[in-house]
C-alpha atoms as a PDB file:
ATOM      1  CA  UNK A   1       0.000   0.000   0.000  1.00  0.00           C
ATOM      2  CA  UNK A   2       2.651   2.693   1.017  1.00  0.00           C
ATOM      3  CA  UNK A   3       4.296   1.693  -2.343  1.00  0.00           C
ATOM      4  CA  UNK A   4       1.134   2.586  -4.226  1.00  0.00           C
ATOM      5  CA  UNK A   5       0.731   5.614  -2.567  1.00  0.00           C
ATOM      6  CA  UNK A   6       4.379   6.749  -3.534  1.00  0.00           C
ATOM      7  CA  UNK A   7       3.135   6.191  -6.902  1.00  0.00           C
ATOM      8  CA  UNK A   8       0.095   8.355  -6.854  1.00  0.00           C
ATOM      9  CA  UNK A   9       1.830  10.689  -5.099  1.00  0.00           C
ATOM     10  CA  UNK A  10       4.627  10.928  -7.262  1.00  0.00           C
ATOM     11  CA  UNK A  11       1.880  11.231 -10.353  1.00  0.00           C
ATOM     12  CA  UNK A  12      -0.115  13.923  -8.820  1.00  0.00           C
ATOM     13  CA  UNK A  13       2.832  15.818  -7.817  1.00  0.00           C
ATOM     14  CA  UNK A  14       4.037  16.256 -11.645  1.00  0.00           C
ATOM     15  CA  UNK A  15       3.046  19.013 -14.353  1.00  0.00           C
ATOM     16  CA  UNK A  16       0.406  18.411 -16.519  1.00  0.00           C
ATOM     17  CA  UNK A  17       2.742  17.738 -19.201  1.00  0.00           C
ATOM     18  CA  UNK A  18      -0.298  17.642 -22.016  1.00  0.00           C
ATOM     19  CA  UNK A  19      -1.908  20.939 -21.563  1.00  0.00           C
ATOM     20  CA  UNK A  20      -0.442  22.927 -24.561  1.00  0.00           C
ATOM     21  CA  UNK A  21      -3.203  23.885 -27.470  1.00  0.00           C
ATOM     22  CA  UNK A  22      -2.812  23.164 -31.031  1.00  0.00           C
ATOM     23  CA  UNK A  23      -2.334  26.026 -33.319  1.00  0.00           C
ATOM     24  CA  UNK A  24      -4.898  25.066 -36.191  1.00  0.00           C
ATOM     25  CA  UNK A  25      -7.729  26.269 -38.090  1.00  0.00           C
ATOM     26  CA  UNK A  26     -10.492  24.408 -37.386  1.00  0.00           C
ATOM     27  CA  UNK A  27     -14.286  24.286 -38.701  1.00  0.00           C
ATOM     28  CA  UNK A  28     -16.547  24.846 -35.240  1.00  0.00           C
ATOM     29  CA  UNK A  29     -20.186  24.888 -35.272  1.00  0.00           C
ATOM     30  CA  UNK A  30     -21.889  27.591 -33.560  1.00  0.00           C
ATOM     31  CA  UNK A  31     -22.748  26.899 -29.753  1.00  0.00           C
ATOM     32  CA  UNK A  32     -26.295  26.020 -28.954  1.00  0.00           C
ATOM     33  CA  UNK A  33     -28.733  22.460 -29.556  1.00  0.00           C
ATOM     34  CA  UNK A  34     -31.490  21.684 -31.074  1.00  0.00           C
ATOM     35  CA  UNK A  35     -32.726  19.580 -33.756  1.00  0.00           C
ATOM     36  CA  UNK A  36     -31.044  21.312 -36.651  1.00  0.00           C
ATOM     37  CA  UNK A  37     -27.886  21.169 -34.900  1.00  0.00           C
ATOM     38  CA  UNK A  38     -28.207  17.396 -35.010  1.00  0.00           C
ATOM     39  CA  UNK A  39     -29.164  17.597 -38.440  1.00  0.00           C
ATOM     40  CA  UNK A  40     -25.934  19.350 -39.118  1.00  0.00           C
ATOM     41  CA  UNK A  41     -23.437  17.075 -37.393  1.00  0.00           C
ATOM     42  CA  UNK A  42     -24.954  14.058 -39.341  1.00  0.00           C
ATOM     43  CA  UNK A  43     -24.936  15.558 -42.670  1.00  0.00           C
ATOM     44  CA  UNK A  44     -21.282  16.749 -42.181  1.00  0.00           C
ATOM     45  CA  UNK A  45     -20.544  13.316 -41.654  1.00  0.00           C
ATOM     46  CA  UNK A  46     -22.896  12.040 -44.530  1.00  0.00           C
ATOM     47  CA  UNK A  47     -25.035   9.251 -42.348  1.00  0.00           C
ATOM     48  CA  UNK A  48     -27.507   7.163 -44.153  1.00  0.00           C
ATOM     49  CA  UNK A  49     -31.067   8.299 -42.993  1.00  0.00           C
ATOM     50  CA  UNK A  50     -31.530   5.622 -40.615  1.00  0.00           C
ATOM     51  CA  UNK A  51     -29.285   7.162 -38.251  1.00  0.00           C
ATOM     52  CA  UNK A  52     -30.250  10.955 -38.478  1.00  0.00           C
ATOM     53  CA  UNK A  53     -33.821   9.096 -37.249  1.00  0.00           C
ATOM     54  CA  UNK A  54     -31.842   7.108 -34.352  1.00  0.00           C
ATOM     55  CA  UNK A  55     -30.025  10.421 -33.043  1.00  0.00           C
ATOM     56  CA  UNK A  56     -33.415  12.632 -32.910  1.00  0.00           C
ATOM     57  CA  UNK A  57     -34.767   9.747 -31.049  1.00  0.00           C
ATOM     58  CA  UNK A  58     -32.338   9.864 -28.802  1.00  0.00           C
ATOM     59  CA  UNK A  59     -32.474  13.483 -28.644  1.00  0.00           C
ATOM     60  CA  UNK A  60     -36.169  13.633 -27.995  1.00  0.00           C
ATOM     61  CA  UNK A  61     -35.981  11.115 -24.965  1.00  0.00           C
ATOM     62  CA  UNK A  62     -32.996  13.693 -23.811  1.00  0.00           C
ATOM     63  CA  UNK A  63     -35.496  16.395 -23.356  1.00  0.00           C
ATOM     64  CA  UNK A  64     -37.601  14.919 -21.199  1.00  0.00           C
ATOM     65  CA  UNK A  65     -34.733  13.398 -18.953  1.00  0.00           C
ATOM     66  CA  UNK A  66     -33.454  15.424 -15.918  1.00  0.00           C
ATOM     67  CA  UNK A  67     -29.141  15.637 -15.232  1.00  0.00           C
ATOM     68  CA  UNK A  68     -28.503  13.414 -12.697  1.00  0.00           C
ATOM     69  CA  UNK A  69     -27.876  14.728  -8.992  1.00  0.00           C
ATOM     70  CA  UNK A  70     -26.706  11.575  -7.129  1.00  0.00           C
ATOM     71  CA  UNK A  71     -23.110  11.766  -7.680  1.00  0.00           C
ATOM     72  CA  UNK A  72     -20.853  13.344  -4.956  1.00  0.00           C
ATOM     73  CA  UNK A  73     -19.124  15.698  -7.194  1.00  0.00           C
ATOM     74  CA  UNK A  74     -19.080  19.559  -6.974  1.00  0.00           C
ATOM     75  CA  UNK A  75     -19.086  21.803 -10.482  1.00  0.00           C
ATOM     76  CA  UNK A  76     -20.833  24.268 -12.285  1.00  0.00           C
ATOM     77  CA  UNK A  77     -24.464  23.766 -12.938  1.00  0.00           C
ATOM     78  CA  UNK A  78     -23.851  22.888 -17.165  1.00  0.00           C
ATOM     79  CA  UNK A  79     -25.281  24.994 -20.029  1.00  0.00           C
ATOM     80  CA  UNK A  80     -26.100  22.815 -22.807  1.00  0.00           C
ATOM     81  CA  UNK A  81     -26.802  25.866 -25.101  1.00  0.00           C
ATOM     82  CA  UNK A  82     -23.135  27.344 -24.613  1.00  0.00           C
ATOM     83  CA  UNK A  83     -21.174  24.134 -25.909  1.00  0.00           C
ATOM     84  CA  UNK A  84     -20.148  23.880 -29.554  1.00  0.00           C
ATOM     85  CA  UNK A  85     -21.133  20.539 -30.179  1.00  0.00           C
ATOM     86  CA  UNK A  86     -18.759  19.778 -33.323  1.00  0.00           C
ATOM     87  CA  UNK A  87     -15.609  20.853 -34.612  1.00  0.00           C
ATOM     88  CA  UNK A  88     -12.714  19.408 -37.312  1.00  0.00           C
ATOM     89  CA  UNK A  89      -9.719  20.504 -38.382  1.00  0.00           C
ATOM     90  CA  UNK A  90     -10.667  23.096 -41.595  1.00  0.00           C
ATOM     91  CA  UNK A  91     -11.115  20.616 -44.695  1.00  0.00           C
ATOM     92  CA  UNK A  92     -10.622  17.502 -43.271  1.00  0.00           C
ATOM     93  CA  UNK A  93     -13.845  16.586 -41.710  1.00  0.00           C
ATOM     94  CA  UNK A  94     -14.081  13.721 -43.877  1.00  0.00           C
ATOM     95  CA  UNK A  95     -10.536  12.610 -42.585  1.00  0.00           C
ATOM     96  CA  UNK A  96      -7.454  12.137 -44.517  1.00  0.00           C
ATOM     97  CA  UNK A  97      -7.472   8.745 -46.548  1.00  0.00           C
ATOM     98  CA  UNK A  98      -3.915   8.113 -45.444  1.00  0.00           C
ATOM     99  CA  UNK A  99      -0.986   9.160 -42.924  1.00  0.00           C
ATOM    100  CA  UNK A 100       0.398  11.575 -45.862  1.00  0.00           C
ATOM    101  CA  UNK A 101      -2.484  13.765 -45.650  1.00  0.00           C
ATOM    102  CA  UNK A 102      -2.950  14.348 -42.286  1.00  0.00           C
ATOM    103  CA  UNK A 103      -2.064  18.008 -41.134  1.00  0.00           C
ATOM    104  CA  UNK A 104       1.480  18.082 -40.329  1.00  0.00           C
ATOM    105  CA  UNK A 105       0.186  20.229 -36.887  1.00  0.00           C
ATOM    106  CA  UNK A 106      -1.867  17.085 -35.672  1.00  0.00           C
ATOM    107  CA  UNK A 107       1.203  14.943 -36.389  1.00  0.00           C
ATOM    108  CA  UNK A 108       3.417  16.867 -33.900  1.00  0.00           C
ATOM    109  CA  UNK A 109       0.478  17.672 -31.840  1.00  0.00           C
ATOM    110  CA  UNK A 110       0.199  13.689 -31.685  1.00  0.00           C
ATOM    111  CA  UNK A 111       4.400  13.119 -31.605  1.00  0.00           C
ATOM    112  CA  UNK A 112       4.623  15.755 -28.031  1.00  0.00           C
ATOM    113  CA  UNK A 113       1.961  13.107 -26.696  1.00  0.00           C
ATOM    114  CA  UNK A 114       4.122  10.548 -27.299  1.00  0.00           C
ATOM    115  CA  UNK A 115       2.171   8.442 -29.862  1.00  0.00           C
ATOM    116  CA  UNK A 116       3.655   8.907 -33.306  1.00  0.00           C
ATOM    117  CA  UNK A 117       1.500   8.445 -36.065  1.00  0.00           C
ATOM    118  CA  UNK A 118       4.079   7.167 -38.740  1.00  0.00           C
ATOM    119  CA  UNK A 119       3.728   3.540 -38.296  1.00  0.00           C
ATOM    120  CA  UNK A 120       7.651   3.023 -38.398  1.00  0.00           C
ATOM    121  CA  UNK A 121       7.828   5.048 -35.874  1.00  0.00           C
ATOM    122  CA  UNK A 122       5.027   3.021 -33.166  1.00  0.00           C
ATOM    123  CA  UNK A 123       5.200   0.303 -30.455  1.00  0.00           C
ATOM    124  CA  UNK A 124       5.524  -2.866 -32.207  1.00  0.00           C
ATOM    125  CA  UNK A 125       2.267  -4.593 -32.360  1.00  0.00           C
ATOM    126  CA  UNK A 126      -0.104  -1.531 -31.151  1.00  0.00           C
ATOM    127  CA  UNK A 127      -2.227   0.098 -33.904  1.00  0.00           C
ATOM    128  CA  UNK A 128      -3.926   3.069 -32.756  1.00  0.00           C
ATOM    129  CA  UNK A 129      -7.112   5.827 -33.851  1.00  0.00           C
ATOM    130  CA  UNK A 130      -6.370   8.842 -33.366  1.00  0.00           C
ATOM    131  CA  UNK A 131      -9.391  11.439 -32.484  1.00  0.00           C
ATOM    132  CA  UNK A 132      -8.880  14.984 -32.453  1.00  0.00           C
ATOM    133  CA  UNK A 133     -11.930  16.781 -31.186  1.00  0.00           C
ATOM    134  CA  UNK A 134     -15.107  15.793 -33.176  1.00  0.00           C
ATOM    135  CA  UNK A 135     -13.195  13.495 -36.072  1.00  0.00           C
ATOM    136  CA  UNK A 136     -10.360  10.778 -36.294  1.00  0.00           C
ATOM    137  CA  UNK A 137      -7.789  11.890 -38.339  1.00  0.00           C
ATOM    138  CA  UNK A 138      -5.261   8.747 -38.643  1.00  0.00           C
ATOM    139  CA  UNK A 139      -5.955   4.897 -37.860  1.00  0.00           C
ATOM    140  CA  UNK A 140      -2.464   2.728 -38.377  1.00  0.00           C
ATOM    141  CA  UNK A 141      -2.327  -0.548 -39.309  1.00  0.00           C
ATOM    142  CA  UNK A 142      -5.378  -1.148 -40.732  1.00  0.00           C
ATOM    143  CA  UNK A 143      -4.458  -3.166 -43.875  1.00  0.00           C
ATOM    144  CA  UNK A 144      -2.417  -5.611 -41.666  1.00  0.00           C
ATOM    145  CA  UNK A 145      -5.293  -5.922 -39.125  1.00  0.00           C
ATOM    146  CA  UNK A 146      -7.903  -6.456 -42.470  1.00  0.00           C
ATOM    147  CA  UNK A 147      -5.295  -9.471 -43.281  1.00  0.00           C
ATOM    148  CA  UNK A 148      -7.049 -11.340 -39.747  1.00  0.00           C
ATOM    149  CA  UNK A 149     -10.260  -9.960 -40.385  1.00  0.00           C
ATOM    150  CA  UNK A 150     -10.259  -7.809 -38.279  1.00  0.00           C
ATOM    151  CA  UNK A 151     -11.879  -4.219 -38.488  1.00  0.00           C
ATOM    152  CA  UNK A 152     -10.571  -0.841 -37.077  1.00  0.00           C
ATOM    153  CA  UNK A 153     -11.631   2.260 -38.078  1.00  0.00           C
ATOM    154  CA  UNK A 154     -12.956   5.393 -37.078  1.00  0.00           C
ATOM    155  CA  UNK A 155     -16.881   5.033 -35.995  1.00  0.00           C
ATOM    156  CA  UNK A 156     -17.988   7.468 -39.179  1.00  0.00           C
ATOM    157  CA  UNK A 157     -15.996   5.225 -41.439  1.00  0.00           C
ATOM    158  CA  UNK A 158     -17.615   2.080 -39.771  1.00  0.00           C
ATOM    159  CA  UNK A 159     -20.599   3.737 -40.427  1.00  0.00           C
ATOM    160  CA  UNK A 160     -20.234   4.183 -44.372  1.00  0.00           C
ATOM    161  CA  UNK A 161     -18.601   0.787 -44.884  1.00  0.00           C
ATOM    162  CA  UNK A 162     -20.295  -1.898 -42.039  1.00  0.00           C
ATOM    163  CA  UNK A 163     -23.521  -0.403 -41.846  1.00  0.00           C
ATOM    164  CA  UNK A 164     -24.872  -3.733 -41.294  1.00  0.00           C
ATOM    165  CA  UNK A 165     -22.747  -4.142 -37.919  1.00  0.00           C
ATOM    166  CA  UNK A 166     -23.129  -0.632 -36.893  1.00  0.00           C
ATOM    167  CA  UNK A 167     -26.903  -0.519 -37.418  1.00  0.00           C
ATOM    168  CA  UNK A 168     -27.335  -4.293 -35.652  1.00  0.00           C
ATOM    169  CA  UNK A 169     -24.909  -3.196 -32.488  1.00  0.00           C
ATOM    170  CA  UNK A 170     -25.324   0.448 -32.172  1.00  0.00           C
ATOM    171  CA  UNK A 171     -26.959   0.656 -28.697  1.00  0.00           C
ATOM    172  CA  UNK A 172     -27.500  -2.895 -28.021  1.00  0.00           C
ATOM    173  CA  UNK A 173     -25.028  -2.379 -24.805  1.00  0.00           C
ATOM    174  CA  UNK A 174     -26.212   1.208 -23.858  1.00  0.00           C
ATOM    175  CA  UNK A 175     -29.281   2.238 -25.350  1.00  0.00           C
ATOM    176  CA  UNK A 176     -30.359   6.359 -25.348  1.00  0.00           C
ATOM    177  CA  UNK A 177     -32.904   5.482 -23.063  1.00  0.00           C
ATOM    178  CA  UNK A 178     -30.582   4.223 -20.621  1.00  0.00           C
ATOM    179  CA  UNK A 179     -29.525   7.266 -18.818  1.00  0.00           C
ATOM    180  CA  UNK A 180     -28.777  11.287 -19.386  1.00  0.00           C
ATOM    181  CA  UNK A 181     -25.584  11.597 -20.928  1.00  0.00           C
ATOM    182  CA  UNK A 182     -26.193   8.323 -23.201  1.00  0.00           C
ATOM    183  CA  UNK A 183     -29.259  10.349 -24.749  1.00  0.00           C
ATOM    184  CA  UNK A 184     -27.316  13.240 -25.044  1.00  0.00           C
ATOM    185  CA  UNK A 185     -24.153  11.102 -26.400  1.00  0.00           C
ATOM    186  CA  UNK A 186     -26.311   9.399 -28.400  1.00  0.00           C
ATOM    187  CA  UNK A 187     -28.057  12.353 -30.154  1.00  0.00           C
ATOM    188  CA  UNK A 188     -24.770  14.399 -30.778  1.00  0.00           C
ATOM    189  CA  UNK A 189     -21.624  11.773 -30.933  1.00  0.00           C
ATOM    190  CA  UNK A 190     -19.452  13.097 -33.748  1.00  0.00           C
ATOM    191  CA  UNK A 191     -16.648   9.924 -33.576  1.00  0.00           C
ATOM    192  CA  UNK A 192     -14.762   7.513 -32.045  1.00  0.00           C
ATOM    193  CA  UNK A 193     -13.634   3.920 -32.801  1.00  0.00           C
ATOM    194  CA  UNK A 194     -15.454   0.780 -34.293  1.00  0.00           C
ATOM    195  CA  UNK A 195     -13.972  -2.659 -33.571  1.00  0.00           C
ATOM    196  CA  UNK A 196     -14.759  -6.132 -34.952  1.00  0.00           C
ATOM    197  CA  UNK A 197     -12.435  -9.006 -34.403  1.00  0.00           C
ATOM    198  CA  UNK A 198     -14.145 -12.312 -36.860  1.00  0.00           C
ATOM    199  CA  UNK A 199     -15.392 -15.360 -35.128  1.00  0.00           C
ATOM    200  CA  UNK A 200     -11.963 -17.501 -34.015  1.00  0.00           C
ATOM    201  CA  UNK A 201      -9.779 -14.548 -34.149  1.00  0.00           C
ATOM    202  CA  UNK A 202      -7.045 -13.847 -31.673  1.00  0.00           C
ATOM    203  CA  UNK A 203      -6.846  -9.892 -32.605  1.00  0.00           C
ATOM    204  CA  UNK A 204      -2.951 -10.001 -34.075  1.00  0.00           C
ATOM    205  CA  UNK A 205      -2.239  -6.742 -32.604  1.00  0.00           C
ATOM    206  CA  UNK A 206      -3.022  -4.322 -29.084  1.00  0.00           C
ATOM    207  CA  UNK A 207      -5.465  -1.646 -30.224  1.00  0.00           C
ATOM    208  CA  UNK A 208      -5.913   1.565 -28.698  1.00  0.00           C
ATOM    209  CA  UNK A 209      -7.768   4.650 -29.307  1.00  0.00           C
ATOM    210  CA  UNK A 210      -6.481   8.319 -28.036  1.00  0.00           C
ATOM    211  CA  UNK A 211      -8.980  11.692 -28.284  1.00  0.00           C
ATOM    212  CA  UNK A 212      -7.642  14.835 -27.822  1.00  0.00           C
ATOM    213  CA  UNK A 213      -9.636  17.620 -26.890  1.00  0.00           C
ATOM    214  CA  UNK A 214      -8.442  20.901 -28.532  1.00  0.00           C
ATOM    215  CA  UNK A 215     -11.137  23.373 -29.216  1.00  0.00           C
ATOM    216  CA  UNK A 216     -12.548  25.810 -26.773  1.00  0.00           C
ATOM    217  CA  UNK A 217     -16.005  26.411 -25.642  1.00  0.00           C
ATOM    218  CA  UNK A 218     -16.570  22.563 -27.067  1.00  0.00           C
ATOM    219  CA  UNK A 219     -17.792  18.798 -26.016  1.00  0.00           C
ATOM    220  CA  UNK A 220     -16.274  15.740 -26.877  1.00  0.00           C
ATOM    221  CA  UNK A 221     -18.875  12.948 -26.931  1.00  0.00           C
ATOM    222  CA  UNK A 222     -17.088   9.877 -29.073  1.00  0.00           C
ATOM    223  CA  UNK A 223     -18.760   6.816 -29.419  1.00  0.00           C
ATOM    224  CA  UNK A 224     -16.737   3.572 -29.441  1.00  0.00           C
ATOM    225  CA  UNK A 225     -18.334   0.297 -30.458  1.00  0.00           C
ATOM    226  CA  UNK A 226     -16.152  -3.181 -29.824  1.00  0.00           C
ATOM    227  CA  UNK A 227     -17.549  -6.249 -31.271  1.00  0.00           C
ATOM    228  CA  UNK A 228     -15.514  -9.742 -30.407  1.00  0.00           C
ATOM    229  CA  UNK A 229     -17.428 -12.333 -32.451  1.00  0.00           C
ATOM    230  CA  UNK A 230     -17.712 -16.448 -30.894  1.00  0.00           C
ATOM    231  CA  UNK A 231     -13.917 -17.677 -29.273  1.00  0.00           C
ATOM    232  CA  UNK A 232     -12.243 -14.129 -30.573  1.00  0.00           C
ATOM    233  CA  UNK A 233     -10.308 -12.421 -28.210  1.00  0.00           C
ATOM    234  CA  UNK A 234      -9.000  -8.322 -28.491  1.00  0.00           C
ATOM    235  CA  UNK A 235      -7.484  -5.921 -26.319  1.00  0.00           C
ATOM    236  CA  UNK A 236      -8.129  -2.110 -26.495  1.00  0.00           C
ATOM    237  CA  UNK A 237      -6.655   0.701 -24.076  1.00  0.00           C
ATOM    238  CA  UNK A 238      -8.458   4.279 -24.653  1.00  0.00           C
ATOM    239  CA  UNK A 239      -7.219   7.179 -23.311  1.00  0.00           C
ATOM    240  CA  UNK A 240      -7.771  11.131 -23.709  1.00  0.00           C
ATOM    241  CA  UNK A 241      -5.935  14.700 -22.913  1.00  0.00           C
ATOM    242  CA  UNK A 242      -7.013  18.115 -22.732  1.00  0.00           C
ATOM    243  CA  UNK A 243      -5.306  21.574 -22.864  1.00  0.00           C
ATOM    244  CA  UNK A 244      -5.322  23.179 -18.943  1.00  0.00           C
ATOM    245  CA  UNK A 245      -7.973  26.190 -19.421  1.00  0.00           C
ATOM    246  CA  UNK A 246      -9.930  27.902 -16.423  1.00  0.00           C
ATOM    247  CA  UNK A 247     -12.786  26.647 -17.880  1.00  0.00           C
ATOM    248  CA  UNK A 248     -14.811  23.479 -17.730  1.00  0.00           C
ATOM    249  CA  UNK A 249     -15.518  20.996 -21.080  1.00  0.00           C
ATOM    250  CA  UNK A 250     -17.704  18.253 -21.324  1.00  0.00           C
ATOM    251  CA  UNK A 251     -17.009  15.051 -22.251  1.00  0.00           C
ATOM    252  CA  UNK A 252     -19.599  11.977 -22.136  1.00  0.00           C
ATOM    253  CA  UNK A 253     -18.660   9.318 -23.724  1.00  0.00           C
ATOM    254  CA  UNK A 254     -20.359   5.587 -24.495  1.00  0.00           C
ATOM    255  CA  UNK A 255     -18.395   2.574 -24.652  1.00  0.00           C
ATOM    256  CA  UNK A 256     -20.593  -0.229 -25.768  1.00  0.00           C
ATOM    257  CA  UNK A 257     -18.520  -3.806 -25.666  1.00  0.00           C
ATOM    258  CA  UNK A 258     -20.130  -7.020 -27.536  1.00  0.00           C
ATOM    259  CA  UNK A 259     -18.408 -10.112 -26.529  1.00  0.00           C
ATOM    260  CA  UNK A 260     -20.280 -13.355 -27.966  1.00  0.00           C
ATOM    261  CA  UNK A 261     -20.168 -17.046 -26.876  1.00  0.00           C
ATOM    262  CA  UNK A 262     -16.328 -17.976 -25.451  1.00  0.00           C
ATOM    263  CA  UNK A 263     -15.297 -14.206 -26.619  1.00  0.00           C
ATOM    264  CA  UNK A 264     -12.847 -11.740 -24.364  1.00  0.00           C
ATOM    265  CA  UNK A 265     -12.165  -8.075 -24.477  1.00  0.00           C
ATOM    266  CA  UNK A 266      -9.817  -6.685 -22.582  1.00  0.00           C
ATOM    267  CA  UNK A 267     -10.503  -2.921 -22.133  1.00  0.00           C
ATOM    268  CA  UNK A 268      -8.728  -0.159 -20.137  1.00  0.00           C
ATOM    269  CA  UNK A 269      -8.870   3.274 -19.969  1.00  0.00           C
ATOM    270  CA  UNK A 270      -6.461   6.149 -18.606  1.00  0.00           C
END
């Protein structure tokens, strides 16, 4: 025990060593939510009908839900109208199709966080998605993961080329009637990561997903989706900075993990 207080201690003591901002022109929606404003972060992301339907659903049952008051914390009563609910790099909010386009600003921003995105350059045997406010703008190793079977992408890809799996899983775990934030998540989730390791599959590699929160006066509401089919085993660490501002930002995530018959998934997050 003293030993793992030494640790914490010695953690808590140090800098924040990630709270630098990242000097970029970005494309940020006007604060404020409503039904258009869902319309809009859809549309930017071109999702099939289906899902514009599933995220004023969701947005709906939001309304008539009440923040929750039972948790012992202390901060500032929120103001849903004063959050900027999407914003992307300026012209990439499609994402780059491959590690040469992305901004050479996100690739340092990404480098000073200590997880390159030149695939020479990463942990043997760790692929990762990187997600920089509301969009990912790199995923590594995705052709030799596609060699297993295996699927990693960003959730808006996922979207555009699984539909199938997204539309079957997509709030099986945590539905947007579930609680306040997974309405609210579930109405206004701009990205995030979409696994799905193939029935007998031992995942070849350690995924892991990393958001960074940039923008001011934003949320960050990513959606990640892991599907282990029968006997398939994965492991995924997530983890997420912020620049040090005197403000508050929101960030409500969902994490929805699908592990079939004699399936594992190992998940962290720091």
């Amino acid at each position: 025990m003293k030993t793992q207080n030494k640790t914490i201690e010695k953690v808590t003591s140090q800098d924040y060593q990630y709270g630098f901002v990242t000097d970029i022109e970005q494309d940020t929606i006007p604060p404020g939510l409503n039904e258009d404003v869902i319309r809009l972060i859809s549309n930017k992301k071109d999702e099939p009908d289906w899902l514009i339907s599933w995220r004023l659903k969701a947005y709906n049952n939001w309304l008539k839900m009440n923040e929750p008051d039972w948790a012992k914390v202390d901060y500032p009563k929120i103001d849903y109208q004063s959050i900027s609910y999407y914003s992307a790099p300026k012209d990439k909010s499609d994402g780059p199709k491959s590690l040469d386009e992305v901004d050479p600003e996100l690739v340092k921003t990404y480098e000073k966080l200590g997880i390159p995105l030149e695939e020479q350059k990463m942990l043997a045997g760790v692929a990762v998605d990187a997600v920089f406010d509301s969009v990912s703008v790199a995923t590594t190793f995705k052709e030799d993961l596609g060699k297993a079977g295996v699927i990693f992408s960003s959730f808006s890809e996922a979207v555009q080329d699984h539909p199938d799996l997204v539309k079957k899983y997509l709030g099986s775990v945590v539905p947007y009637t579930d609680n306040y934030f997974a309405a609210l998540n579930s109405a206004v989730f701009s990205d995030g990561s979409f696994v799905y390791i193939p029935k007998g599959v031992r995942c070849p590699m350690e995924l892991s997903t990393y958001f960074r929160i940039n923008a001011m006066n934003t949320g960050q509401f990513e959606r990640t989706l892991i599907i282990a089919d029968e006997g398939s085993h994965v492991s995924y660490l997530e983890g997420c900075t912020a620049p040090m501002r005197d403000e508050n930002q929101l960030h409500a995530a969902v994490v929805e993990l699908v592990a079939h018959k004699d399936a594992e998934i190992k998940y962290s997050t720091v």
